[in-house]
Protein backbone atom coordinates (compact mmCIF):
# COMPACT_ATOMS: atom_id res chain seq x y z
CA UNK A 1 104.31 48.27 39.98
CA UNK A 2 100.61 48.11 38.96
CA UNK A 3 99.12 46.79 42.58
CA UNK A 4 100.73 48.44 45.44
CA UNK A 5 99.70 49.12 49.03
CA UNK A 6 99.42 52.81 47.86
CA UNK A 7 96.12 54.61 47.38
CA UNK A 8 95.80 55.64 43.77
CA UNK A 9 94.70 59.49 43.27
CA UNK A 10 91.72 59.71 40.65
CA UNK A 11 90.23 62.75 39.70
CA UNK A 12 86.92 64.01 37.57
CA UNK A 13 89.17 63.94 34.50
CA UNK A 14 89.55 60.28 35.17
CA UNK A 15 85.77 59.66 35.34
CA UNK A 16 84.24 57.83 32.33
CA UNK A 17 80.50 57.15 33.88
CA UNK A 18 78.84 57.26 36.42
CA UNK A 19 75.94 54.71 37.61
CA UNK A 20 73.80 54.01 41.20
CA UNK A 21 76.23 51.95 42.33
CA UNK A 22 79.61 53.12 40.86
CA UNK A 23 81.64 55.33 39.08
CA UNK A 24 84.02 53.73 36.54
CA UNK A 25 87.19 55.55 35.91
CA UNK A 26 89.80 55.60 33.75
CA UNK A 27 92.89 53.64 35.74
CA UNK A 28 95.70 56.82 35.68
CA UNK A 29 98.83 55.39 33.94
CA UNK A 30 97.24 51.98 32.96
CA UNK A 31 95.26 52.45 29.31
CA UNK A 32 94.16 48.96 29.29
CA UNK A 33 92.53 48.97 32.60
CA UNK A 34 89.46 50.83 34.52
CA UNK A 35 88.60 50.94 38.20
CA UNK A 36 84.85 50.93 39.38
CA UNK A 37 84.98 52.99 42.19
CA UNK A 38 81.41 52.04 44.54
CA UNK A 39 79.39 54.77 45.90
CA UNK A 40 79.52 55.47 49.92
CA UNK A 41 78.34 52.07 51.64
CA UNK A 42 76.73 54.94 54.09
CA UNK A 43 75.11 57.10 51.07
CA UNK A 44 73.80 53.39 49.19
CA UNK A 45 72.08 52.39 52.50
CA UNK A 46 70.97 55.82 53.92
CA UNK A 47 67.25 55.49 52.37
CA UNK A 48 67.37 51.43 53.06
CA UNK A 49 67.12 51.19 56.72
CA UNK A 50 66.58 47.20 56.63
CA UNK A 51 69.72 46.50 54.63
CA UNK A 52 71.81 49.03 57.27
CA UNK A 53 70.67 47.17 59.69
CA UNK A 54 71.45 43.90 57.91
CA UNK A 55 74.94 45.64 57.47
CA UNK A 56 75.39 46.76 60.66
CA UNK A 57 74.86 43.42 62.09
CA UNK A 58 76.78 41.54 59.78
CA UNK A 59 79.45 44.30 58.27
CA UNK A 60 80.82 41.67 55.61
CA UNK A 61 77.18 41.67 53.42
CA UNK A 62 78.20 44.92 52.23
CA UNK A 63 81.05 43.51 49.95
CA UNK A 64 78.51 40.27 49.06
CA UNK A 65 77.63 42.15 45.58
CA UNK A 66 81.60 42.72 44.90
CA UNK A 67 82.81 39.36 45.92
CA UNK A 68 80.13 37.13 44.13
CA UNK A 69 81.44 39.30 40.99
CA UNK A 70 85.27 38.34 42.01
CA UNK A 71 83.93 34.90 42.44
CA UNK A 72 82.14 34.65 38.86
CA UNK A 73 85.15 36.19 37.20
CA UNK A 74 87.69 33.82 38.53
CA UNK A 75 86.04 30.69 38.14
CA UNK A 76 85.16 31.24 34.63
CA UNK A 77 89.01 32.13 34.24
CA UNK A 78 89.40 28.95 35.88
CA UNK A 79 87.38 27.22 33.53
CA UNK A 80 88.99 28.59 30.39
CA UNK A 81 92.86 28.01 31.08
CA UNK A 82 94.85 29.26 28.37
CA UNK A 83 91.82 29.77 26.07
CA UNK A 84 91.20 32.86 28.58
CA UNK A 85 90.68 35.52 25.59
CA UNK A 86 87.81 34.12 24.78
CA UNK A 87 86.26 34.77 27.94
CA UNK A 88 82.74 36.25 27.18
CA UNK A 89 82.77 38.83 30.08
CA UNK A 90 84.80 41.57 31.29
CA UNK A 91 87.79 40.42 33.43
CA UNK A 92 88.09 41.56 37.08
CA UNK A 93 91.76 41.66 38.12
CA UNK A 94 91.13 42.58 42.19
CA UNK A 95 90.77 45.30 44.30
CA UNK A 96 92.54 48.47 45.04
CA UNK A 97 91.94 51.64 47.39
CA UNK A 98 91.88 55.09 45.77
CA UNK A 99 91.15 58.71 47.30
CA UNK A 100 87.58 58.09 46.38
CA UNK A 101 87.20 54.80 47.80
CA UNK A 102 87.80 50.98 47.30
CA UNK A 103 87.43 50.17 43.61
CA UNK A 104 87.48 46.69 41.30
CA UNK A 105 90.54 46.95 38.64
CA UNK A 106 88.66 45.68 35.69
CA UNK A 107 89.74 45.22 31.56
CA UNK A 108 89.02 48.06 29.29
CA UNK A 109 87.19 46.79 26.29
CA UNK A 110 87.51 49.38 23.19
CA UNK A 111 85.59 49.41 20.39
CA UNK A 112 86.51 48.15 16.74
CA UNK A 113 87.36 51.89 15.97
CA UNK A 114 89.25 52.90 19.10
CA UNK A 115 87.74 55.02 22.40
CA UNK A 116 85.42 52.51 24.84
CA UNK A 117 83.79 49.92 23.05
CA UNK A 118 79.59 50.94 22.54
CA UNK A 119 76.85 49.09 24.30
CA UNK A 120 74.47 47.31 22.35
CA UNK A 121 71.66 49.26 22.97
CA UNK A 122 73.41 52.18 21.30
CA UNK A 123 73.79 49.82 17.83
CA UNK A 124 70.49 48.82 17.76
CA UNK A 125 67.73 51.59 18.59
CA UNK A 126 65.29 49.37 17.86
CA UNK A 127 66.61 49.27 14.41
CA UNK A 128 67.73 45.89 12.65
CA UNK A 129 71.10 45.09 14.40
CA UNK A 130 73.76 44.03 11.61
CA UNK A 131 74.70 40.57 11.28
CA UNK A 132 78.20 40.81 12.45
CA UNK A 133 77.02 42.18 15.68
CA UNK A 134 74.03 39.72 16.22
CA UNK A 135 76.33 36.65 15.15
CA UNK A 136 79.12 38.35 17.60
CA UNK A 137 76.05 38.29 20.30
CA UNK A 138 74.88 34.75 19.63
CA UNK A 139 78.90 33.59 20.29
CA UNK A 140 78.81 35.11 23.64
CA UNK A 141 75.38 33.39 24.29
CA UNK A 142 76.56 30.15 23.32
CA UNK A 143 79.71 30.85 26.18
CA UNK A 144 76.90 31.68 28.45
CA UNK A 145 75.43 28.65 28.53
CA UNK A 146 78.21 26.42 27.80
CA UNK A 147 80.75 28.18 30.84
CA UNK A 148 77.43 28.14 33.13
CA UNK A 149 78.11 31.85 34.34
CA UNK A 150 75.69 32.86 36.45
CA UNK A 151 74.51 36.37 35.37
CA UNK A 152 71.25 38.75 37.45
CA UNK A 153 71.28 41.66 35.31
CA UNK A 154 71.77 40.82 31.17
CA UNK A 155 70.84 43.56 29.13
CA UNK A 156 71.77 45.73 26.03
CA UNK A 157 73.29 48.54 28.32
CA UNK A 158 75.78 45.59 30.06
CA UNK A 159 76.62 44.55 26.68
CA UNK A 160 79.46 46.17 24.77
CA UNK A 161 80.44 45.14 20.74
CA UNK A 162 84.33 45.28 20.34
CA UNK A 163 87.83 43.89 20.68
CA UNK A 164 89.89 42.45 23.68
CA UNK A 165 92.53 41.11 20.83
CA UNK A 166 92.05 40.20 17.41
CA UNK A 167 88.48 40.57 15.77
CA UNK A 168 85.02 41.37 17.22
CA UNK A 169 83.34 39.97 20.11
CA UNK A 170 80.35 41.19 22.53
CA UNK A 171 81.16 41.35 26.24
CA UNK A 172 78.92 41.10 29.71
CA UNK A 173 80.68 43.91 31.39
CA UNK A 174 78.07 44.21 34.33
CA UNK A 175 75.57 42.20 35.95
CA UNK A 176 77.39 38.96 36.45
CA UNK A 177 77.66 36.94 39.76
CA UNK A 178 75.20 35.49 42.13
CA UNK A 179 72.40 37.76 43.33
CA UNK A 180 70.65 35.22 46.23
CA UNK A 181 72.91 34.54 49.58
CA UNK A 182 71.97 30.90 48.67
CA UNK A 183 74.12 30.24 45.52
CA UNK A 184 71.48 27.92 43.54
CA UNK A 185 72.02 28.58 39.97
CA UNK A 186 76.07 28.29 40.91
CA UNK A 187 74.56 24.39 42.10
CA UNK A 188 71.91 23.64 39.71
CA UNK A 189 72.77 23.67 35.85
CA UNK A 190 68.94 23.42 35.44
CA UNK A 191 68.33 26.65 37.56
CA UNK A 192 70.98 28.86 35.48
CA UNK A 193 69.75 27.61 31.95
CA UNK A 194 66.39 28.70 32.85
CA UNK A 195 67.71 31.71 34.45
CA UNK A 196 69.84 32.46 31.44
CA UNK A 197 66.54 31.85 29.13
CA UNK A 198 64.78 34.05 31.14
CA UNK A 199 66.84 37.05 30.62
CA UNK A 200 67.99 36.77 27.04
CA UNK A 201 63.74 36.84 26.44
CA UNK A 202 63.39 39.72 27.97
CA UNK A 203 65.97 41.56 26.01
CA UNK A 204 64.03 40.84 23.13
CA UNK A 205 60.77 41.60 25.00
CA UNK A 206 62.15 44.90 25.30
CA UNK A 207 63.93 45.44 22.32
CA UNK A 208 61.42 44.71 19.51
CA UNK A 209 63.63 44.61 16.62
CA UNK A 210 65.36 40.96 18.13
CA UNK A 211 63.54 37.80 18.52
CA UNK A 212 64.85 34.85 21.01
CA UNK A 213 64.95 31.58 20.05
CA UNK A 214 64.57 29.69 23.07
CA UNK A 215 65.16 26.57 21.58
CA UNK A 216 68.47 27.09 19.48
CA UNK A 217 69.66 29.55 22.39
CA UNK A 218 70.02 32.57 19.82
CA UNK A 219 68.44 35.56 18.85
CA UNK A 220 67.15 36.40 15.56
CA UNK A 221 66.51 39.97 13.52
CA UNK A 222 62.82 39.68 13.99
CA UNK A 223 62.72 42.03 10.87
């Protein structure tokens, strides 16, 4: 069975990355799937002592981050119905406990060419991105908006360009959900466009060889 009451035994052969707040591993047996295992709760607040003791008062705001994420993924699943493979963002398909801690079972996304599919900010390098990858951006924009997800952290390293079925699509794999304990931009359309706005602009801020065209709601080769 894939999810048992068992604890599943990863090693450092497993491990694909590692980031501040978790280690994404291969998911042993299952080549489809990956498990973000999270860093010690203990080691993540050791230098933090207002969020331990925000923790240590109320124990559940440690799994806030993980459950807003849960929450995003499943409603936008919700919304999509049997159009689900076009879902713009990674899918989360719940939790499991391994020897290294509890981790999120999430979809592997491989590029067009097999192995893990490449975050944008490895295709463009400030260079001109090519068209099939900026048109393949500007669908998953469009979803954005139109599926309302709320997203905190968009950027060219939570971006991947590849395949969940048949041809090429780009991918939030990171950085979705609510950040605030108050869920606005999950209340207010208005709030989440702008938010939305906000961060696609600063991608091209950042990245000068896109342009964002706040108007149309897609970005442009800006050379």
């Amino acid at each position: 069975m894939l999810f048992t009451a068992s604890v599943i035994e990863l090693s450092d052969d497993h491990r694909i990355s590692n980031g501040t707040v978790r280690v994404v591993y291969e998911f042993p047996g299952q080549p489809d799937l990956l498990i973000k295992v999270f860093h010690s709760f203990d080691d993540r607040s050791s230098k933090r002592p207002i969020k331990r003791l925000a923790w240590t008062l109320f124990p559940t705001l440690r799994f806030r981050s993980i459950l807003n994420e849960l929450q995003c993924e499943l409603l936008v699943s919700l919304k999509l119905g049997s159009d689900i493979k076009s879902m713009p963002i990674s899918r989360m398909l719940g939790i499991v406990q391994t020897n290294r801690g509890p981790g999120v079972v999430v979809e592997r996304i491989n590029g067009l060419g097999g192995g893990l599919a490449p975050r944008l900010h490895q295709l463009s390098g400030g260079k001109t991105m090519a068209e099939p990858v900026l048109d393949a951006l500007n669908v998953m924009v469009k979803k954005m908006f139109e599926l309302q997800i709320v997203a905190r952290d968009i950027n060219l390293s939570n971006i991947v360009y590849g395949s969940r079925d048949a041809g090429a699509a780009c991918f939030l794999i990171d950085g979705y959900g609510e950040r605030n304990v108050v869920p606005l931009r999950s209340m207010s359309k208005r709030l989440n466009d702008r938010s939305l706005d906000r961060q696609f602009a600063s991608i091209a801020q950042k990245n000068t060889s896109l342009a964002w065209d706040s108007d149309h709601r897609i970005f442009l080769n800006s050379h």
